[in-house]
C-alpha atoms as a PDB file:
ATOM      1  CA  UNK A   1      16.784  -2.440 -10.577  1.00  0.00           C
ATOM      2  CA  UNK A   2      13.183  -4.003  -9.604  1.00  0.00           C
ATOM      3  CA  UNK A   3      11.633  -1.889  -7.533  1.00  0.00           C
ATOM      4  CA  UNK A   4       8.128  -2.266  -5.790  1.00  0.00           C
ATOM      5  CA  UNK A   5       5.693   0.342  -5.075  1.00  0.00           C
ATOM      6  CA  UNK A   6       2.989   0.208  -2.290  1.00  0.00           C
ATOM      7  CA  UNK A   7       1.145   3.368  -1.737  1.00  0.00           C
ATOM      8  CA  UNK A   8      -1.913   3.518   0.640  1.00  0.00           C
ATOM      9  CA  UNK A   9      -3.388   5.647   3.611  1.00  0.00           C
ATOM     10  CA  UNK A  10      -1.416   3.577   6.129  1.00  0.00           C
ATOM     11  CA  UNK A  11      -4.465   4.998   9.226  1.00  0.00           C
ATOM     12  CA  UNK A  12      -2.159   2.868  10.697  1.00  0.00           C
ATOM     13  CA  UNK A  13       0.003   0.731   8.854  1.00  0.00           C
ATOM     14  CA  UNK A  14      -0.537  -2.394  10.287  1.00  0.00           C
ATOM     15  CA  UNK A  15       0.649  -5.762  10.077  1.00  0.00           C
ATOM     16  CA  UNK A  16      -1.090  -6.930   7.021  1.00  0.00           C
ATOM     17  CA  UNK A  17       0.834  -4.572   5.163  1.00  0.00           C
ATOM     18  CA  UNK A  18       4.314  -5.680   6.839  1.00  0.00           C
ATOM     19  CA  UNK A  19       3.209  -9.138   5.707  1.00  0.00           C
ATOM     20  CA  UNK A  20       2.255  -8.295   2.103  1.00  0.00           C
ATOM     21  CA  UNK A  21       5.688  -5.762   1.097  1.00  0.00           C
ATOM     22  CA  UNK A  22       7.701  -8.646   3.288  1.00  0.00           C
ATOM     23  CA  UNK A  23       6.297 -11.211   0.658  1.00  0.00           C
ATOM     24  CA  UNK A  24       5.846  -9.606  -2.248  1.00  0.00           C
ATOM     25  CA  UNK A  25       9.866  -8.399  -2.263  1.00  0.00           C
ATOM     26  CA  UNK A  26      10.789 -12.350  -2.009  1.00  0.00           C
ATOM     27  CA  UNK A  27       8.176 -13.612  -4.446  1.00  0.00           C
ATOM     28  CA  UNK A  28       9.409 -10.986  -7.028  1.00  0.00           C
ATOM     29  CA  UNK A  29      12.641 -10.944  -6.126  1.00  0.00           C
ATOM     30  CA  UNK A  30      12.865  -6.758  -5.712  1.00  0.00           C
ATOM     31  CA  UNK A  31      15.890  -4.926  -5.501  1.00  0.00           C
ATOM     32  CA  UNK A  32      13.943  -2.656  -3.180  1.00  0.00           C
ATOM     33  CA  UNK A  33      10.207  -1.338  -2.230  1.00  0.00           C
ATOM     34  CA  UNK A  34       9.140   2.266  -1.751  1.00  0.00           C
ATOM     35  CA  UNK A  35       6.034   2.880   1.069  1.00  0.00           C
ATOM     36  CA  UNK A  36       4.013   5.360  -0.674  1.00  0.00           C
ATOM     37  CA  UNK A  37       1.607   7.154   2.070  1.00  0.00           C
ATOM     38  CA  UNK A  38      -0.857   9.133   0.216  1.00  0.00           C
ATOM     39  CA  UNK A  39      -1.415  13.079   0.853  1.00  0.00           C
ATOM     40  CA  UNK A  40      -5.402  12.234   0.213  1.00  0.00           C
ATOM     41  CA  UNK A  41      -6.891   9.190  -1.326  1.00  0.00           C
ATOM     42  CA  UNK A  42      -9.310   9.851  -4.412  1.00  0.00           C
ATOM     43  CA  UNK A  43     -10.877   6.812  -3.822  1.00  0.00           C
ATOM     44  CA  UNK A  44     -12.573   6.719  -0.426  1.00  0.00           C
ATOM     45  CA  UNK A  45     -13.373   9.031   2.704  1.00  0.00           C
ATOM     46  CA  UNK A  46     -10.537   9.150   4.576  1.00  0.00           C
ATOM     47  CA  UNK A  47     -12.107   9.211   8.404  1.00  0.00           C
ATOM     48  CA  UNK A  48      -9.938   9.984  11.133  1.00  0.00           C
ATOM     49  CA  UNK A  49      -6.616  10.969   9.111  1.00  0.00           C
ATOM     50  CA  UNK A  50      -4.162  12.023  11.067  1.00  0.00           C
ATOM     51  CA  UNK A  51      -1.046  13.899  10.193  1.00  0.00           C
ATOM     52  CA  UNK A  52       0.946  12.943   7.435  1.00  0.00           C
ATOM     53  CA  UNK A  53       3.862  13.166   9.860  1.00  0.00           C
ATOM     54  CA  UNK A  54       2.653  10.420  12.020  1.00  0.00           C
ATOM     55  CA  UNK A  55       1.414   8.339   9.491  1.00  0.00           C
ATOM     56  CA  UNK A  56       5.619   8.516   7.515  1.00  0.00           C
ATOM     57  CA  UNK A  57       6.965   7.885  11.347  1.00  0.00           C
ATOM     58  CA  UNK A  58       4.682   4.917  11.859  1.00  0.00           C
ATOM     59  CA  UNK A  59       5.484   3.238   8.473  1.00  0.00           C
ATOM     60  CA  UNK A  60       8.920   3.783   9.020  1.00  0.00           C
ATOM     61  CA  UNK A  61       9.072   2.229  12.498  1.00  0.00           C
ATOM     62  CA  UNK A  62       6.717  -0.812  10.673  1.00  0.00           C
ATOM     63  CA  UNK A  63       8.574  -1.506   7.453  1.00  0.00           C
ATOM     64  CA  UNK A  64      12.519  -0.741   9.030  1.00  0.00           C
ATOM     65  CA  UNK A  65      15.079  -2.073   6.717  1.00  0.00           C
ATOM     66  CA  UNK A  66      12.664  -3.666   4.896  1.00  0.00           C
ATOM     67  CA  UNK A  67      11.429  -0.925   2.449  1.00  0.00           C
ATOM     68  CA  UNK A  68      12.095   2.788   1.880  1.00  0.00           C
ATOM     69  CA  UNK A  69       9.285   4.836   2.675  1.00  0.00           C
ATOM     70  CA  UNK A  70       8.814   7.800   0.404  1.00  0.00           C
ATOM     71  CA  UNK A  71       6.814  10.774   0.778  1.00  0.00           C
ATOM     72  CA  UNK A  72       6.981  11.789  -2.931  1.00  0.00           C
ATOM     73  CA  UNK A  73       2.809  11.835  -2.550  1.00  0.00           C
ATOM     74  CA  UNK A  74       2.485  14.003   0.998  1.00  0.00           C
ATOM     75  CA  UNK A  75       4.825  16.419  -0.925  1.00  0.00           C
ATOM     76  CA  UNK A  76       2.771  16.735  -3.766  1.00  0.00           C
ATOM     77  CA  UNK A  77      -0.443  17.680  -1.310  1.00  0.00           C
ATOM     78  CA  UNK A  78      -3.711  17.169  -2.714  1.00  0.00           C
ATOM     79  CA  UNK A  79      -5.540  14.093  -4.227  1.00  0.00           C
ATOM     80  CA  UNK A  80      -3.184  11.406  -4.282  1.00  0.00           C
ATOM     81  CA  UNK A  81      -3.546  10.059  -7.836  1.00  0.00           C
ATOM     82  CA  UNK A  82      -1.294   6.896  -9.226  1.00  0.00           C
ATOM     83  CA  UNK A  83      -0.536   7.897 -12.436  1.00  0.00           C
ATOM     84  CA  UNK A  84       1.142  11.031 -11.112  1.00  0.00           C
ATOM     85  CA  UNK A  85       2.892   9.543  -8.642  1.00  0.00           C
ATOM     86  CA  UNK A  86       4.344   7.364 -11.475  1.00  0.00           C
ATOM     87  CA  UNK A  87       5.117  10.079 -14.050  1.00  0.00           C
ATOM     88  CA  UNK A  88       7.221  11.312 -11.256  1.00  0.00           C
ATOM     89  CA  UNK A  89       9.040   8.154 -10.291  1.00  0.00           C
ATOM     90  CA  UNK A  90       9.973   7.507 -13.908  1.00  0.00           C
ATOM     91  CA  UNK A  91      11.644  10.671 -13.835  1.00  0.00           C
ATOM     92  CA  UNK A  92      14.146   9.014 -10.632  1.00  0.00           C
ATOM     93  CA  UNK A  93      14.479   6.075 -11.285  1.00  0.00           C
ATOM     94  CA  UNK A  94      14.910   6.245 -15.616  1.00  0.00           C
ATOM     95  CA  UNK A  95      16.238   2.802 -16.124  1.00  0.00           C
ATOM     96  CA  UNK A  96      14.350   0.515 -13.523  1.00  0.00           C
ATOM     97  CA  UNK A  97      11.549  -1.653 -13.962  1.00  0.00           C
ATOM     98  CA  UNK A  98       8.289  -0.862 -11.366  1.00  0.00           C
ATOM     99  CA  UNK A  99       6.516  -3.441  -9.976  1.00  0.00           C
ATOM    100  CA  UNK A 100       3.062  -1.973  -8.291  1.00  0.00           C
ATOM    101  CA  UNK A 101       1.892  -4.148  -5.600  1.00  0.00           C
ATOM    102  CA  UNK A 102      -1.664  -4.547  -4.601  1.00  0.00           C
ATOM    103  CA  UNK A 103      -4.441  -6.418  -2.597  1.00  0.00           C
ATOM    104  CA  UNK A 104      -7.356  -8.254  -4.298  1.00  0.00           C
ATOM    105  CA  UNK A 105      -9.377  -5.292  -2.960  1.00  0.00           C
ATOM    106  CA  UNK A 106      -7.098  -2.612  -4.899  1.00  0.00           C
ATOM    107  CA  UNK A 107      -7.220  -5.348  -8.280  1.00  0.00           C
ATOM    108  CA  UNK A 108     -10.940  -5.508  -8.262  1.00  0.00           C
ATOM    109  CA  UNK A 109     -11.564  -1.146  -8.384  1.00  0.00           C
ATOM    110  CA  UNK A 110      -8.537  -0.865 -10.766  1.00  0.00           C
ATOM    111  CA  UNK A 111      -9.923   0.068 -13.725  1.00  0.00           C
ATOM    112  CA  UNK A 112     -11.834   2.509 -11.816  1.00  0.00           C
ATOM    113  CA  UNK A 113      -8.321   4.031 -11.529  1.00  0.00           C
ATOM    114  CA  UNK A 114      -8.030   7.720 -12.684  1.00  0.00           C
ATOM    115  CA  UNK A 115      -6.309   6.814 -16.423  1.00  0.00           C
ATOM    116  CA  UNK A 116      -5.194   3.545 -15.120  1.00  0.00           C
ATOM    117  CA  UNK A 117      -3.725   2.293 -18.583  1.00  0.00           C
ATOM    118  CA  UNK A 118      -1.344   4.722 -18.192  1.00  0.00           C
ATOM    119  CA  UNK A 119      -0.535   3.453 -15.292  1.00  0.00           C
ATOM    120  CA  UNK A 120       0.375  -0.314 -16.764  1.00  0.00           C
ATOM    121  CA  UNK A 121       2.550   1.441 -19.723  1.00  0.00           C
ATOM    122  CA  UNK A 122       4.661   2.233 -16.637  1.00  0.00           C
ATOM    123  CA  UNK A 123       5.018  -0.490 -14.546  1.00  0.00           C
ATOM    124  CA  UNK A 124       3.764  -4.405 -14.206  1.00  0.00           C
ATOM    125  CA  UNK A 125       0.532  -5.030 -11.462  1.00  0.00           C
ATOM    126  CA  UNK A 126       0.789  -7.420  -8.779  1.00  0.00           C
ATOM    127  CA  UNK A 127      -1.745  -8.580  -7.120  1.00  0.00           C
ATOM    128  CA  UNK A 128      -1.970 -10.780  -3.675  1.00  0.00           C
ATOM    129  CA  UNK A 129      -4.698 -13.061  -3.921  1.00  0.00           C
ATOM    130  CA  UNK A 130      -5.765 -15.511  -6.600  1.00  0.00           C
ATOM    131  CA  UNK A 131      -9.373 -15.884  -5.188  1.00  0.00           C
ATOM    132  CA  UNK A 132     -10.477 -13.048  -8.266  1.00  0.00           C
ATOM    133  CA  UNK A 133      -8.234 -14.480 -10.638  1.00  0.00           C
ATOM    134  CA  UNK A 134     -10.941 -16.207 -12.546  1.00  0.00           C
ATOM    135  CA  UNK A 135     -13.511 -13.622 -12.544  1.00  0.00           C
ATOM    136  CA  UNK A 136     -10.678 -11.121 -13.372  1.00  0.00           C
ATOM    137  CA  UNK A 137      -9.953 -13.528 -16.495  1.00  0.00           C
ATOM    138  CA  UNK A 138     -13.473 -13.453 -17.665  1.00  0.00           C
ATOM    139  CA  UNK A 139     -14.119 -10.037 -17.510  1.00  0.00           C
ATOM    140  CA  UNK A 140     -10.931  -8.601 -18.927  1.00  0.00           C
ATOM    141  CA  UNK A 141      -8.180 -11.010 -20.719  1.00  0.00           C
ATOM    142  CA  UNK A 142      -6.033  -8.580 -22.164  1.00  0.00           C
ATOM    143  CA  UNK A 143      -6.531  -6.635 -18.583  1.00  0.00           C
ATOM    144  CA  UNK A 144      -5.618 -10.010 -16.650  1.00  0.00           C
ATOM    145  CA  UNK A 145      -2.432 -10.810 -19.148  1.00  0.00           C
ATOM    146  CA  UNK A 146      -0.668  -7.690 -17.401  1.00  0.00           C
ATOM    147  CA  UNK A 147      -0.868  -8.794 -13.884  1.00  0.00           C
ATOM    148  CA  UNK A 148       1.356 -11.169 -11.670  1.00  0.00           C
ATOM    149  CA  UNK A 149      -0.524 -12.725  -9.401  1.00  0.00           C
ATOM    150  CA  UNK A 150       1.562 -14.022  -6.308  1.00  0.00           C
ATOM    151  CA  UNK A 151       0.467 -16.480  -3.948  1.00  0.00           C
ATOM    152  CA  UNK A 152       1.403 -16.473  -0.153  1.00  0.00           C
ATOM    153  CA  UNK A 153      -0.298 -16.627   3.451  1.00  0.00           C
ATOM    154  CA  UNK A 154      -1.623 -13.170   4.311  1.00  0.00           C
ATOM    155  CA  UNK A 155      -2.440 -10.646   7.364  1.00  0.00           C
ATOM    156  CA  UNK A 156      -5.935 -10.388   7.138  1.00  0.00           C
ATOM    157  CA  UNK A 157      -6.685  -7.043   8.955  1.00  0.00           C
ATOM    158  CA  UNK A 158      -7.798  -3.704   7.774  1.00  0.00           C
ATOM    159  CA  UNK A 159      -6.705  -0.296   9.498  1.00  0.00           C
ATOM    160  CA  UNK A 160     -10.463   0.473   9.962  1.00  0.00           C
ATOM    161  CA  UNK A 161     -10.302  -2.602  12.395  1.00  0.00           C
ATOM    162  CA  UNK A 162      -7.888  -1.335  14.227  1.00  0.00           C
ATOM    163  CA  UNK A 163      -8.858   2.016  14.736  1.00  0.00           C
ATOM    164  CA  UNK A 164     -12.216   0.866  15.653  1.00  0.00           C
ATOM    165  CA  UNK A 165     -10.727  -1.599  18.819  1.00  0.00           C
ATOM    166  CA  UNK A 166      -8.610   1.401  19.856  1.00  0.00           C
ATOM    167  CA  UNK A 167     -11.171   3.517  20.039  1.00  0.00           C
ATOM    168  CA  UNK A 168     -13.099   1.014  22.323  1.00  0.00           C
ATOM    169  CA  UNK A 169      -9.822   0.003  24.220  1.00  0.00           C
ATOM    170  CA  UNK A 170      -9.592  -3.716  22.824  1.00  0.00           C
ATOM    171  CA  UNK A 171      -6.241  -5.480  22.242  1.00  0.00           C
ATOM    172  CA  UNK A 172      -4.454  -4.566  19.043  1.00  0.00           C
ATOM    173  CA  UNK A 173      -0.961  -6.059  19.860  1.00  0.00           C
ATOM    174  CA  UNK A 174      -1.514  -8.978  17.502  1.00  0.00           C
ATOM    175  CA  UNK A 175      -2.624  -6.821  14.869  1.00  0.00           C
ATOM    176  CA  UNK A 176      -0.100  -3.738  14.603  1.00  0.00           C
ATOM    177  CA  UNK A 177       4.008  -4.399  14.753  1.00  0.00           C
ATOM    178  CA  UNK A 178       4.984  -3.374  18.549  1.00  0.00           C
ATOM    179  CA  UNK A 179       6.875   0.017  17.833  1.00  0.00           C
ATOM    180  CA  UNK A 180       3.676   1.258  16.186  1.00  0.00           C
ATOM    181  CA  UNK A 181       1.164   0.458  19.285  1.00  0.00           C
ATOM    182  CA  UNK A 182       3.842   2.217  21.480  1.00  0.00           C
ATOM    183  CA  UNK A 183       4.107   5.255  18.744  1.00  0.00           C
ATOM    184  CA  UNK A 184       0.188   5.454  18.404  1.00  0.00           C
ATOM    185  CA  UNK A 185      -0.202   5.108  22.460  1.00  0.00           C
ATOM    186  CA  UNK A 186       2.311   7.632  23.255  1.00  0.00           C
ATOM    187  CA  UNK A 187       1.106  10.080  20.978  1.00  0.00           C
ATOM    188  CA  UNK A 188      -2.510   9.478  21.926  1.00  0.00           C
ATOM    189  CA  UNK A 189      -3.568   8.446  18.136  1.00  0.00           C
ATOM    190  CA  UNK A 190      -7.295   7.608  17.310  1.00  0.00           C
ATOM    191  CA  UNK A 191      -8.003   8.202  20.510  1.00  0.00           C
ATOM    192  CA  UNK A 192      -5.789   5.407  21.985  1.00  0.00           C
END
């Protein structure tokens, strides 16, 4: 089985990420995607977190049938690191083939990554946007031989955006699927 992986904070998931794990599953044809919501990112502050509760609810009411959404990571507590996560996974799923799915924002910090050729002996990279594809080339071949890069029309919207026009009362309709403004309203969510 091809399976996809997208992990991130989801502080909300939004739809940019709908888009991406909606595209990425055609382009690559996957058998199925897991939404990984991370206990703690190592990479970044994560302001205004809220519970890893509501962030699982609102992924599942974004991503529906479309992908699984595991909490494999939230579980685990702590920093949320890849490589783990993976070592883990391999253990499930022993015969399938991963398939880690990323934006050109993830591809450019990669080999920041806590031992993140580990992480490609364990599944294939795929990345969103060919805008870094060249400077990617230049700077690492071998690195750039061991990614798929997929082309397709994206979401562009962050989930800092959107927690910064809730928190000033501004229209995020076009920006969030419905079911998660109503969850984030009716829960009273970044101060919504």
């Amino acid at each position: 089985m091809r399976i996809g992986l997208f992990g991130g904070t989801f502080n909300p998931v939004h739809s940019g990420h709908v888009n991406l794990v909606k595209n990425f599953k055609e382009k690559l044809s996957l058998d199925k995607v897991l939404v990984i919501p991370t206990a703690q990112p190592p990479h970044k502050e994560a302001k205004e977190l809220v519970s890893s509760e509501d962030r699982i609810n609102m992924c599942r009411l974004a991503f529906g049938e479309l992908a699984e959404i595991s909490d494999i990571e939230i579980s685990r507590g702590g920093k949320s690191y890849t490589v783990e996560t993976l070592r883990e996974l391999k253990k499930i799923y022993k015969d399938d083939e991963f398939y880690f799915l990323v934006g050109s924002d993830m591809l450019l910090s990669f080999k920041r990554w806590y031992r993140w050729e580990e992480i490609l002996t364990m599944c294939t990279l795929c990345a969103t946007d060919r805008n870094n594809e060249q400077s990617c080339k230049e700077a690492d071949k071998d690195f750039f031989e061991k990614i798929i890069f997929c082309d397709f029309e994206k979401t562009v919207v962050s989930s800092s955006e959107v927690r910064e026009k809730l928190e000033k009362g501004e229209s995020v309709l076009s920006l969030l699927p419905s079911e998660v403004y109503d969850y984030i309203k009716e829960k009273g969510l970044y101060n919504a």
